[in-house]
Protein backbone atom coordinates (compact mmCIF):
# COMPACT_ATOMS: atom_id res chain seq x y z
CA UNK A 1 -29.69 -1.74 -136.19
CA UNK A 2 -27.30 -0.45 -133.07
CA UNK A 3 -27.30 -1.94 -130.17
CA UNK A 4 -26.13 -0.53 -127.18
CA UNK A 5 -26.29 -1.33 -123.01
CA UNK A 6 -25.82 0.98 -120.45
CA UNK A 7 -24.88 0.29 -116.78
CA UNK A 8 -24.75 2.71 -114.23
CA UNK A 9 -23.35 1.82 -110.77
CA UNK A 10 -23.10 4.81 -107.53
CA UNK A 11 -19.53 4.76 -106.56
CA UNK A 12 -17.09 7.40 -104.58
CA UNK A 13 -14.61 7.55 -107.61
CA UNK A 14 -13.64 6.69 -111.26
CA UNK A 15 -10.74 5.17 -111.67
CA UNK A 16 -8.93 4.08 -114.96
CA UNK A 17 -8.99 6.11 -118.16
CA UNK A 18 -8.83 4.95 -121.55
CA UNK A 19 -10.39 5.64 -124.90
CA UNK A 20 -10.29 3.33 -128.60
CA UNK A 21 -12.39 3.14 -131.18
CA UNK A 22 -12.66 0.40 -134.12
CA UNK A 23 -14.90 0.03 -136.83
CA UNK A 24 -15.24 -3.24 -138.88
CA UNK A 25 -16.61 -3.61 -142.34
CA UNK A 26 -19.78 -5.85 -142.73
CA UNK A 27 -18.73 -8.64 -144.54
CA UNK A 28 -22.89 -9.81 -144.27
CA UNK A 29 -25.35 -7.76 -142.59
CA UNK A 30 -25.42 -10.17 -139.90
CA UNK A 31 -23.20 -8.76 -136.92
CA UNK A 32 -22.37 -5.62 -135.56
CA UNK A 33 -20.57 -4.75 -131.89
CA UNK A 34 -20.15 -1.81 -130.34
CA UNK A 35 -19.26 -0.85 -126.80
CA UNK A 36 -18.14 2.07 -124.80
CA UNK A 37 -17.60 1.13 -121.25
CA UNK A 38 -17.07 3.38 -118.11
CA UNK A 39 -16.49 2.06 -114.67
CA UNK A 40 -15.06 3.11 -111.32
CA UNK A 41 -13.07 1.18 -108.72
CA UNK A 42 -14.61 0.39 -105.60
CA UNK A 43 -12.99 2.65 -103.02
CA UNK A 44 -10.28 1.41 -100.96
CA UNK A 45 -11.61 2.43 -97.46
CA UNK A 46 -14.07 4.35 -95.56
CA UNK A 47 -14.17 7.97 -96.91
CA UNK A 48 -14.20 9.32 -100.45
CA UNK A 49 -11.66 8.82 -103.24
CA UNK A 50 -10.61 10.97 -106.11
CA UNK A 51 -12.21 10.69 -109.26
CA UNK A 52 -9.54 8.17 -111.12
CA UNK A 53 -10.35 8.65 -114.50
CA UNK A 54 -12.65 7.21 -117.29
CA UNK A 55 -12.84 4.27 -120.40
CA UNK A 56 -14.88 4.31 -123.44
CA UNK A 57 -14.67 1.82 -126.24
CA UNK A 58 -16.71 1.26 -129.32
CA UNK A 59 -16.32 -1.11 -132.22
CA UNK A 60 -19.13 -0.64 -134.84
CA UNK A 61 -19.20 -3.15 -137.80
CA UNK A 62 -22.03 -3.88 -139.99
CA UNK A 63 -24.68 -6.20 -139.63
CA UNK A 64 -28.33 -6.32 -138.30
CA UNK A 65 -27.57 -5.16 -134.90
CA UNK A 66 -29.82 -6.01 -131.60
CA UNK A 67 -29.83 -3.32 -129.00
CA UNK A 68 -30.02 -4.06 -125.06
CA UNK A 69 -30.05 -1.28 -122.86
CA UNK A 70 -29.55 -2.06 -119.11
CA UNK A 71 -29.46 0.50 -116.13
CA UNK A 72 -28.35 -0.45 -112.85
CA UNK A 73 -27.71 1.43 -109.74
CA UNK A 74 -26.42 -1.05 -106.94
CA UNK A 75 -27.52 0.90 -103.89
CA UNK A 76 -24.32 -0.07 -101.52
CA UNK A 77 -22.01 1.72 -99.48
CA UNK A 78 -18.25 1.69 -100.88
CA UNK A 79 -19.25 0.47 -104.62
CA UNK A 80 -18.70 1.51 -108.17
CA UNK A 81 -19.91 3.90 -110.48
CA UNK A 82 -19.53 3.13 -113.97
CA UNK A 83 -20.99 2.92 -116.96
CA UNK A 84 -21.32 0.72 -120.34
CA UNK A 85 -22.84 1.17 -123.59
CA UNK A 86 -22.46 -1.80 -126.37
CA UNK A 87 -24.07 -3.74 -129.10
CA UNK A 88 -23.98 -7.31 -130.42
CA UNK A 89 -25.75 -7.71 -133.43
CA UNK A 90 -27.11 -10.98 -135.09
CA UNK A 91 -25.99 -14.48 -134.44
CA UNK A 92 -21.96 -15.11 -135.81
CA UNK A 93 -21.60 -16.97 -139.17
CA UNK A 94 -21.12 -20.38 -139.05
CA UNK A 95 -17.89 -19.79 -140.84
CA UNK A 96 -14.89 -17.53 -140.84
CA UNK A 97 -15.57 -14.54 -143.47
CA UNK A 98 -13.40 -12.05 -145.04
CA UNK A 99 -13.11 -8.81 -143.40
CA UNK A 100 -12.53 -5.37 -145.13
CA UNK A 101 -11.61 -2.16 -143.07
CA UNK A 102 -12.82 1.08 -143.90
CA UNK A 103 -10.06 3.33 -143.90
CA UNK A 104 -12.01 6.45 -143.09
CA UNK A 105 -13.29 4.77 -139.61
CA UNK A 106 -9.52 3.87 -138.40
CA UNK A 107 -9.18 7.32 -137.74
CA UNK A 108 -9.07 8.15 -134.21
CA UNK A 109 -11.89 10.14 -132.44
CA UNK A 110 -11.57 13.61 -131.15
CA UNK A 111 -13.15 13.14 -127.76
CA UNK A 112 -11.53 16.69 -126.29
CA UNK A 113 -10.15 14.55 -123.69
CA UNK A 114 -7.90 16.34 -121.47
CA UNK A 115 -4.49 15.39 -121.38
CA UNK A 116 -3.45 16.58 -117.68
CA UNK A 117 -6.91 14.95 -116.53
CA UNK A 118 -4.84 11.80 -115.20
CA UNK A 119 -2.76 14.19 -112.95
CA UNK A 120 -5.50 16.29 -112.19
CA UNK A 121 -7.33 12.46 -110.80
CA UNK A 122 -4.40 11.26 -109.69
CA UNK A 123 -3.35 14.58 -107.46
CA UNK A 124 -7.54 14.38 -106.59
CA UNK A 125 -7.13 10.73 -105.58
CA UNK A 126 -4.08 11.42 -103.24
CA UNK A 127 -6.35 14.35 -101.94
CA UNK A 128 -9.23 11.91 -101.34
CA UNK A 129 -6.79 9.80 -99.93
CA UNK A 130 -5.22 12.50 -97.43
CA UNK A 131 -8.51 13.59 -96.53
CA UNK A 132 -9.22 9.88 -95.23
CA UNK A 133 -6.38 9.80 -93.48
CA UNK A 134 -7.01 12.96 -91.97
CA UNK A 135 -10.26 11.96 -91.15
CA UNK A 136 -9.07 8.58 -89.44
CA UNK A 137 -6.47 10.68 -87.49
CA UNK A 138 -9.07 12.85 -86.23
CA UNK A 139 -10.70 9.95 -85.62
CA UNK A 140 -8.23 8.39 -83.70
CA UNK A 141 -7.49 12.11 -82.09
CA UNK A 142 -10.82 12.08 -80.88
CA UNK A 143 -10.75 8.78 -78.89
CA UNK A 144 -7.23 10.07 -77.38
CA UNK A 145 -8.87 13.35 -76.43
CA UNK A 146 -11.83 11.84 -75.09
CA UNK A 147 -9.44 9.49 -73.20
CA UNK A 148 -7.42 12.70 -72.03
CA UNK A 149 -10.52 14.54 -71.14
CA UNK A 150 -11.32 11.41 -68.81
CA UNK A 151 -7.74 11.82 -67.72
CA UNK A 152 -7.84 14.84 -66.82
CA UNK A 153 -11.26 14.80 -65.29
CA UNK A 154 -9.40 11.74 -63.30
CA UNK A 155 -6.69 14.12 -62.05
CA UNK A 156 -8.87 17.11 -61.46
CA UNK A 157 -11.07 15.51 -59.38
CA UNK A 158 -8.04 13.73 -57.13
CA UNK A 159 -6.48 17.25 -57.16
CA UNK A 160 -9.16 18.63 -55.43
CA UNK A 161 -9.23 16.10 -53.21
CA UNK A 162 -5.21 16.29 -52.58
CA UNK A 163 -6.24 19.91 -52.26
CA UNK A 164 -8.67 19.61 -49.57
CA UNK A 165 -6.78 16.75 -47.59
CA UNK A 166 -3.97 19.83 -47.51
CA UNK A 167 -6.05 22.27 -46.40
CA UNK A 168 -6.68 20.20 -43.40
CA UNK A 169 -2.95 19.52 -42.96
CA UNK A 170 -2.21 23.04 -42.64
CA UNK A 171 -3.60 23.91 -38.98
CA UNK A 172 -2.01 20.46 -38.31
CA UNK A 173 1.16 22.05 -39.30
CA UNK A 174 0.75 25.37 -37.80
CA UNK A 175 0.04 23.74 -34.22
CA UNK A 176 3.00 21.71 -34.27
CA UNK A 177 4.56 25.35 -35.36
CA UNK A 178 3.09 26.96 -32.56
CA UNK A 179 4.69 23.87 -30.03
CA UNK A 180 7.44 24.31 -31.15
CA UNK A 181 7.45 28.01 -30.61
CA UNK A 182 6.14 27.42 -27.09
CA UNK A 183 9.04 24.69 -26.75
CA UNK A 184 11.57 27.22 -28.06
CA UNK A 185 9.92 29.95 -25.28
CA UNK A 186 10.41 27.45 -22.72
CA UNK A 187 14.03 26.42 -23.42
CA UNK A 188 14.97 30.35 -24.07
CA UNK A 189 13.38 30.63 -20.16
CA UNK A 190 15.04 27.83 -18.81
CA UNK A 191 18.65 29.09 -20.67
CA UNK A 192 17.95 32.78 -19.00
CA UNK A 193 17.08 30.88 -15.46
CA UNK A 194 20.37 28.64 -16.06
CA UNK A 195 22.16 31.46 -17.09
CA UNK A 196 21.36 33.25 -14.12
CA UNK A 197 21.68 30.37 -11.84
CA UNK A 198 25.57 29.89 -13.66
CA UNK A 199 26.26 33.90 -12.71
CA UNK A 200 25.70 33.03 -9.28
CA UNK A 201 27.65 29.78 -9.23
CA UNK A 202 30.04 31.60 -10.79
CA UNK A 203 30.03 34.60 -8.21
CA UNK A 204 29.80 32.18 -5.99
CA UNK A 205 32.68 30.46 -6.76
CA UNK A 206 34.59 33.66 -7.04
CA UNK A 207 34.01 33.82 -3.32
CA UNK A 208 35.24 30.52 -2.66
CA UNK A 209 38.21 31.02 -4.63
CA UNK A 210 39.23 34.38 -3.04
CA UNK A 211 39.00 32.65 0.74
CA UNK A 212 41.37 29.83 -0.63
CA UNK A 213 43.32 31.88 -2.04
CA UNK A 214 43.10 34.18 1.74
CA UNK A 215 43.33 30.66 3.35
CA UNK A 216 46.50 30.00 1.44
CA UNK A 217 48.39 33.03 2.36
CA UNK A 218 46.93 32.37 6.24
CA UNK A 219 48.58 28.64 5.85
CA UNK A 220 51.64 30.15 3.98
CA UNK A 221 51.63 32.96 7.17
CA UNK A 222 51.25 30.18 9.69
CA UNK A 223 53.82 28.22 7.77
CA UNK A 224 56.67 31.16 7.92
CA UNK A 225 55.12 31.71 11.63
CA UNK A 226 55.56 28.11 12.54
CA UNK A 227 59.55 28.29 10.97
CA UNK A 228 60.27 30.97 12.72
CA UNK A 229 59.04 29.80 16.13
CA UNK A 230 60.75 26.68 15.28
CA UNK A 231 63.71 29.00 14.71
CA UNK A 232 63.45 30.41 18.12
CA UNK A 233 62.97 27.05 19.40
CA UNK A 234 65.82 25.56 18.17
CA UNK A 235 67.99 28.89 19.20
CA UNK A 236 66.64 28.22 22.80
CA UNK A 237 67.38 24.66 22.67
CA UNK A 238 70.84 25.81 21.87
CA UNK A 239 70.95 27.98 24.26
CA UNK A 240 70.04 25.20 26.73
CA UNK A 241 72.71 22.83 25.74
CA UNK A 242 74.94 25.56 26.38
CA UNK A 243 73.38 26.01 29.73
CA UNK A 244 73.44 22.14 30.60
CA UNK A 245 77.04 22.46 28.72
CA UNK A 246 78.19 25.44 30.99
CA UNK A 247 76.19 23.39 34.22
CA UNK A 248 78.58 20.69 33.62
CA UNK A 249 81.75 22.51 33.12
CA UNK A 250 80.79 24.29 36.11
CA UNK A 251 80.05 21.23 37.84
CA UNK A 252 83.52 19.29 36.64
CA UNK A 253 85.30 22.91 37.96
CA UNK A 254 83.66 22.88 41.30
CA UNK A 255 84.51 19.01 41.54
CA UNK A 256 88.31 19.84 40.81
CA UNK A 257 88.29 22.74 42.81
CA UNK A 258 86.65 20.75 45.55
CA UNK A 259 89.27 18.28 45.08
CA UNK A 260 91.73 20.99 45.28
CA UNK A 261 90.62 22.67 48.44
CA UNK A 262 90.67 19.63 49.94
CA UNK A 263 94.00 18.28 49.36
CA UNK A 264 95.36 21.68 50.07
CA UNK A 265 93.12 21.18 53.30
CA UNK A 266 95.22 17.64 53.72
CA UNK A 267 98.70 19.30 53.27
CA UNK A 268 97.71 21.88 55.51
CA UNK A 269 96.34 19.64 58.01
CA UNK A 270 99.38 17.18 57.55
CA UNK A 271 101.44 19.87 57.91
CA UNK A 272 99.82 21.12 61.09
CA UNK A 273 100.17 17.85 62.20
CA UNK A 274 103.66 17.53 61.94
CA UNK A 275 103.93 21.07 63.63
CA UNK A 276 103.37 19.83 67.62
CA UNK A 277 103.57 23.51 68.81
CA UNK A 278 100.16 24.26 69.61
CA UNK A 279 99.55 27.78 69.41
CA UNK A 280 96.21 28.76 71.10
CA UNK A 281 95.46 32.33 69.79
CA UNK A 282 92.24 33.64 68.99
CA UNK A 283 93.04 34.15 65.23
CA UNK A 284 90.01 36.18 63.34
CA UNK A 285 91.72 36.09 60.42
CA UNK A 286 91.29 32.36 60.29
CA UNK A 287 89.79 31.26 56.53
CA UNK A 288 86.66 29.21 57.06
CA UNK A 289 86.51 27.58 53.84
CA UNK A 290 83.75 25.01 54.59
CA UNK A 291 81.51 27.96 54.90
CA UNK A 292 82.58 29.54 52.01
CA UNK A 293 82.65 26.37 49.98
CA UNK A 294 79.20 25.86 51.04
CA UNK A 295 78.04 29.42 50.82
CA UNK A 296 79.65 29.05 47.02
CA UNK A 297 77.87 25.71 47.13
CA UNK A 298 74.25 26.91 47.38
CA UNK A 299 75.11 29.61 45.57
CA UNK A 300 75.84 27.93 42.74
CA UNK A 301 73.35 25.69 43.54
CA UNK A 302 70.70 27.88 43.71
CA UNK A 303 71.54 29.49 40.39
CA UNK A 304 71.81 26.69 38.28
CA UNK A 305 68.42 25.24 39.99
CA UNK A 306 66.86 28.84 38.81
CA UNK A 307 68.64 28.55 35.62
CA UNK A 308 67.23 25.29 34.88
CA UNK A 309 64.16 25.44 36.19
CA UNK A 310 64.01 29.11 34.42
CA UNK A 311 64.79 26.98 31.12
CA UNK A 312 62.44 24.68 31.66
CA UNK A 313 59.92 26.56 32.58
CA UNK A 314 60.97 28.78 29.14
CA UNK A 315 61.09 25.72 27.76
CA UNK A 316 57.91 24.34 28.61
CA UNK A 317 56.10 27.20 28.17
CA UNK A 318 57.30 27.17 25.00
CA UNK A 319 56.90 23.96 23.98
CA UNK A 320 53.53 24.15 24.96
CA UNK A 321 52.78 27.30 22.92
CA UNK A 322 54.52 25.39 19.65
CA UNK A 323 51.95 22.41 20.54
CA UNK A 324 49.18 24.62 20.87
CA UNK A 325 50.16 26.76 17.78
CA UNK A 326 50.86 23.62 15.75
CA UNK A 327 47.54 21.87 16.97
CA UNK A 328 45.75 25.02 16.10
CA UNK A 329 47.40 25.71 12.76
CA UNK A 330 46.71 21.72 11.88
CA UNK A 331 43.48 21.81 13.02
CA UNK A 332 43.35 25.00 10.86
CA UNK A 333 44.59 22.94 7.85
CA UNK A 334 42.28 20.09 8.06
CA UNK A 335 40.08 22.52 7.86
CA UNK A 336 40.78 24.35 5.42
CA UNK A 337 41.68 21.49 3.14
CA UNK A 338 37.91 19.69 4.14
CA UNK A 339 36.59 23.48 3.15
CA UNK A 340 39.15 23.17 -0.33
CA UNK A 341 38.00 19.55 -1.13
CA UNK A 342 34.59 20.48 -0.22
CA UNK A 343 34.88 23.65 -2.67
CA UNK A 344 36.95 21.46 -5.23
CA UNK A 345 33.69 18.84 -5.16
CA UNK A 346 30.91 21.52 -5.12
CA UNK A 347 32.86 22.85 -8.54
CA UNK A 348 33.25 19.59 -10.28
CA UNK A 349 29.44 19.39 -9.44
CA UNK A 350 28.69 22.83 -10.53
CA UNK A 351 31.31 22.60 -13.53
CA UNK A 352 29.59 19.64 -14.62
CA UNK A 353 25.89 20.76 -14.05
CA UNK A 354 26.86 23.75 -16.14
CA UNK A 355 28.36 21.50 -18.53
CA UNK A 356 25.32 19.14 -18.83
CA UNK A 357 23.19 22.46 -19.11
CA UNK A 358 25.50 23.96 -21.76
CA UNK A 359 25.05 19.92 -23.59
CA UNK A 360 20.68 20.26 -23.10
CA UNK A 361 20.82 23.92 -24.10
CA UNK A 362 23.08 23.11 -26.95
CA UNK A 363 20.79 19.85 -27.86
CA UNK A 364 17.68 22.08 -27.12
CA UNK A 365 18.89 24.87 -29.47
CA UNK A 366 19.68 22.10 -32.26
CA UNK A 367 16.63 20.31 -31.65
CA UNK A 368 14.66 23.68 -31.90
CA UNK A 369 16.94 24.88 -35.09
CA UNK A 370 16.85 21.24 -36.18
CA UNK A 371 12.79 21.55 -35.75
CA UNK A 372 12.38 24.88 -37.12
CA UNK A 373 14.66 23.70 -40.27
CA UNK A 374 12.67 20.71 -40.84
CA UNK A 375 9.34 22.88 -40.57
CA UNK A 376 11.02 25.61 -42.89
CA UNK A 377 12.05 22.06 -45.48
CA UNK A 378 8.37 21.37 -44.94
CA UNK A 379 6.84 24.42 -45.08
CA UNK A 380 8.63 24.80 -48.24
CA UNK A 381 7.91 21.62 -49.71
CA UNK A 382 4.78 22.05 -49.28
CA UNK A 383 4.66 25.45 -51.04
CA UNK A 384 6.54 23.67 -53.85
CA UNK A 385 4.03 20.51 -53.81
CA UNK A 386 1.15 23.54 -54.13
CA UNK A 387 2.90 25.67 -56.56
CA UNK A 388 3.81 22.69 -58.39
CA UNK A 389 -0.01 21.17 -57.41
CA UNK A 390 -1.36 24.64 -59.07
CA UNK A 391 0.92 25.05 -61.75
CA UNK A 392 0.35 21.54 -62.59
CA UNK A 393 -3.75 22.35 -62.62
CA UNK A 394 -3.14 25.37 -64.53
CA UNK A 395 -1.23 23.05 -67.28
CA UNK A 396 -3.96 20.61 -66.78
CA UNK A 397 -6.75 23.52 -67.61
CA UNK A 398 -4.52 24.57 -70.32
CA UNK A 399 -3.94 21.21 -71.77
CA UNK A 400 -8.04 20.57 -71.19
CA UNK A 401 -8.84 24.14 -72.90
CA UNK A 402 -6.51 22.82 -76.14
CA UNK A 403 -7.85 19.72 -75.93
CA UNK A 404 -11.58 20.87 -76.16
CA UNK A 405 -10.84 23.63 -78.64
CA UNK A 406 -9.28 20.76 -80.81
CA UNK A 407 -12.29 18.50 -79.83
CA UNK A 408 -14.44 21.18 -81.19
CA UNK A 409 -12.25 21.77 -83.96
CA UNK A 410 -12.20 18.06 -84.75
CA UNK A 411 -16.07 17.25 -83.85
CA UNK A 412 -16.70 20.89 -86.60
CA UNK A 413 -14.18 18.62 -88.79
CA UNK A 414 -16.37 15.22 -88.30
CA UNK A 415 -19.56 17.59 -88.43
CA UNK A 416 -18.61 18.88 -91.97
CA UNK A 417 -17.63 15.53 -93.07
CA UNK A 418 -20.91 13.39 -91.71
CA UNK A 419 -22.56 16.80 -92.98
CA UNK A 420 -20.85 15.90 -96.65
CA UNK A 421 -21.20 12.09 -96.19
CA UNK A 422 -24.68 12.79 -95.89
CA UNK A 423 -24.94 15.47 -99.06
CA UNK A 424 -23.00 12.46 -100.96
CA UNK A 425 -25.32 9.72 -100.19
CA UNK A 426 -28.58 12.11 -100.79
CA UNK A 427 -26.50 12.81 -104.18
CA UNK A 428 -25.86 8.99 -104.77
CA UNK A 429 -29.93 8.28 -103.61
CA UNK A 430 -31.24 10.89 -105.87
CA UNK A 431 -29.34 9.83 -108.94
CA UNK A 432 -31.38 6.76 -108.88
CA UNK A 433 -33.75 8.73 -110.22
CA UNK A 434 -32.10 10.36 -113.12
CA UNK A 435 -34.80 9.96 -116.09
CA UNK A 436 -33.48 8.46 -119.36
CA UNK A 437 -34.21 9.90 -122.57
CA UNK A 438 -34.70 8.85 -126.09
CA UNK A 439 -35.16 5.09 -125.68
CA UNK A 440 -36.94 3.08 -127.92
CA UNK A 441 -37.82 -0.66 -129.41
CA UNK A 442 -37.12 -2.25 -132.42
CA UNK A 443 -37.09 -5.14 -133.98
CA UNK A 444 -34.79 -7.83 -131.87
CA UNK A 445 -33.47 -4.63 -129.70
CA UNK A 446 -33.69 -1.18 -128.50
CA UNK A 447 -32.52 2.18 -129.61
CA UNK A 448 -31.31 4.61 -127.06
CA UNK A 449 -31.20 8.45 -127.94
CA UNK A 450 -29.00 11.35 -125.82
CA UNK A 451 -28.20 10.22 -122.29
CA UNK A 452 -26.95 12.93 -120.12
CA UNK A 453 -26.20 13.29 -116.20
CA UNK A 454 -24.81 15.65 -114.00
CA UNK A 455 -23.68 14.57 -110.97
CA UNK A 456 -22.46 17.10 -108.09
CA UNK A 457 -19.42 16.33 -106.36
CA UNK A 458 -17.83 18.12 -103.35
CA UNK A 459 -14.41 17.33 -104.12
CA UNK A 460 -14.25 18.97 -107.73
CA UNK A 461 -15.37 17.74 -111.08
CA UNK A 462 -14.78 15.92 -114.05
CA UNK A 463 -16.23 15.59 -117.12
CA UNK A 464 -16.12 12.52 -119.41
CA UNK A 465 -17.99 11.79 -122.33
CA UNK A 466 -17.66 8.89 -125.03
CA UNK A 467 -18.77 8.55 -128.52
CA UNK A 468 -20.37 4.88 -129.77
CA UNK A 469 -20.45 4.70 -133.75
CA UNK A 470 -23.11 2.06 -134.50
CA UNK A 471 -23.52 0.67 -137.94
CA UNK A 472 -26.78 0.96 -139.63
CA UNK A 473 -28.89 -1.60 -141.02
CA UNK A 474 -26.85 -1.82 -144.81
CA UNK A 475 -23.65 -0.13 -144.74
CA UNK A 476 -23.15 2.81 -142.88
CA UNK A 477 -22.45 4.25 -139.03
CA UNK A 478 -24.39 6.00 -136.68
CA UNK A 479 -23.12 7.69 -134.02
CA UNK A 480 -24.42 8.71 -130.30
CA UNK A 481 -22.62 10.68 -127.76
CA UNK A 482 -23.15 10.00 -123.93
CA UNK A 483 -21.37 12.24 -121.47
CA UNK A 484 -21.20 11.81 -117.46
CA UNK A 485 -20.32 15.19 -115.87
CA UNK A 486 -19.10 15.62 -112.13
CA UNK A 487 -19.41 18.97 -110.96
């Protein structure tokens, strides 16, 4: 009698393929063993594996078999699937017995296995195994974009607020603008008013410069006035040396002459002295030279007093007119220099009020160009802070858009996959259930007919089937087929 067990076990995959057959002659009709086995790895992480492949073995040999059939389905997540069907028959002799091998069963079965089934499991395995590292990377893409939606939420949110605190900085930028402007006005008046003002200094000091230059010819006038009075003065002192010259030559001649006359007035006299004949005679003709002398005398006298006091007077006169003059024309000079170093002061003081306004309006007109450059810098920084801002919200709506269309791709992804996870473990569940055909009792065992079961798979199929060649009672085989399809 054949005996035969049969475990079943829900996994995600079959690994391991292999396929012998023996059959051993039945030395007594004692013993008999035969097994075909099929099991599946354990998968090696969350997700689905390939289908790996499939093992069958059977040994038949004669003897009064015992048959125990055993069905087991292990209802755990990330088991095994497999599947075993074998016989031991009758208690071993107590001693070591000849064996004999029956040529005709060392043939080898033709299962109709495939031969490119390995590469077929092996290129569905890698699948499995790219599809659960796909699915972990989603996984793991799906965290990050959740943590990049919260990111960007983050950002959104303190962009509108950078947004708003701008908005209010603008009418805080367009006042100071609008001072500015006003200070700009202002300084533009006050360069027209001190431009103005600078005209009339200037006209003013136009004035100024033509009666210096009028009081410098006057002074050069006076000067060439004064030289040739002094000229005239000096001529009439000349002439009055000559005068005092002549007076004295004059004077020395009428002292000689004097002399003269009046030794010729001794000889004569001597001589009438010696001369005793005294002749009285009324003589008209009789030279009266003391009256002549002093007639001469005054005179003389009385034109050299004229001529000197004539010079003097001349003299005085003019003197006193060169005093006067040269009083007048110094008097004029002080003047005129108080009026020049008045004039020179008033245009250091102008020259350097219009060079301290020239220094303000040139510190003004940088202050305003510096002001209007840094409110241009700002003005355009903060264009580029809000084009940058926006552009950088646009990305961020961009890069949210992506990111939620591969969210949505990715949740679809997980969808279909929980959606398949779910068909799988309703597939596993349900084949619980699968009924079992042809089973019956015996004596010391049970006899199992036909088992077959189908088993849907998402991922492709296989199908696997193994022969068991149990010996009869006396001498002879029976054989049974059990298949396990994966569609």
């Amino acid at each position: 009698m054949a005996s035969r067990s049969y475990r079943f076990g829900p996994g995600y995959g079959v690994r391991n393929f292999s396929a012998c057959s023996a059959v051993l002659p039945k030395p007594s009709a004692r013993s008999c063993t035969g097994a075909v086995s099929s099991r599946g790895g354990s998968p090696g992480g969350p997700g689905y594996r390939h289908l790996g492949g499939f093992g069958s073995r059977s040994l038949c040999a004669v003897g009064s078999p015992r048959t125990a059939v055993s069905c087991g389905w292990p209802l755990r997540s990330g088991g095994s699937f497999g599947y075993r069907v074998g016989g031991l028959c009758g208690p071993s002799p107590p001693c070591i017995t000849s064996v004999s091998v029956n040529e005709s069963l060392l043939t080898p079965l033709n299962l109709e296995i495939d031969p490119n089934a390995q590469c077929v499991k092996q290129e569905e395995k890698e699948q499995i195994k790219c599809l659960n590292n796909r699915f972990a990377a989603f996984i793991d893409k799906v965290r990050f974009l959740e943590q990049q939606n919260k990111l960007l939420e983050t950002k959104w949110q303190f962009y509108q607020t950078r947004k708003g605190c701008k908005n209010n900085l603008e009418p805080l930028f367009q006042g100071y603008l609008e001072t500015l402007r006003r200070e700009a006005e202002c300084v533009e008046a006050d360069s027209g008013r001190l431009a103005s003002e600078l005209n009339h200094v200037q006209e003013v000091l136009e004035g100024y410069k033509k009666r210096y230059e009028e009081e410098v010819a006057l002074r050069t006038t006076a000067e060439n006035e004064f030289v040739v009075l002094k000229k005239d003065i000096d001529s009439a002192y000349l002439r009055k040396a000559d005068l005092e010259a002549n007076v004295e030559a004059l004077r020395e001649e009428m002292g000689f002459l004097q002399a003269l006359y009046e030794e010729e007035i001794y000889l004569l006299q001597s001589q009438i002295s010696d001369t005793s004949v005294v002749v009285k005679m009324d003589n008209s003709r009789e030279l009266n030279m003391d009256s002549v002398v002093a007639e001469i005398k005054a005179q003389y006298d009385d034109v050299a007093s004229r001529s000197r006091a004539e010079a003097e007077s001349w003299y005085q006169n003019k003197c006193e007119e060169m005093k006067a003059t040269v009083s007048q024309q110094g008097e004029n000079l002080r003047r005129t220099k108080d009026e020049l170093n008045e004039l020179n002061r008033l245009i250091q003081r102008l020259t350097a009020e219009v060079e301290n306004a020239k220094q303000q309006r040139g510190k003004l007109e940088g202050a305003v160009a510096e002001t209007e450059q840094q409110g241009e810098v700002a003005l355009r920084d903060a264009k580029c802070k809000l084009a940058g801002l926006e552009e950088a919200l646009q990305k961020a709506k961009q890069d949210m858009a992506c990111l939620l269309k591969e969210y949505q791709e990715v949740m679809n992804s997980k969808l279909g996959l929980d959606v398949e996870i779910a068909t799988y473990r309703k597939l596993l569940e349900g084949s619980l259930h699968i009924p079992t055909r042809g089973v019956s009792r015996s004596q010391g065992g049970v006899v199992c007919g036909d088992l077959s079961a189908t088993v849907p798979r998402g991922l492709g199929g296989v199908a696997t089937s193994s022969g068991v060649l149990c010996a009869p009672s006396v001498v002879g085989t029976c054989s049974s087929v059990r298949s396990v399809r994966f569609a």
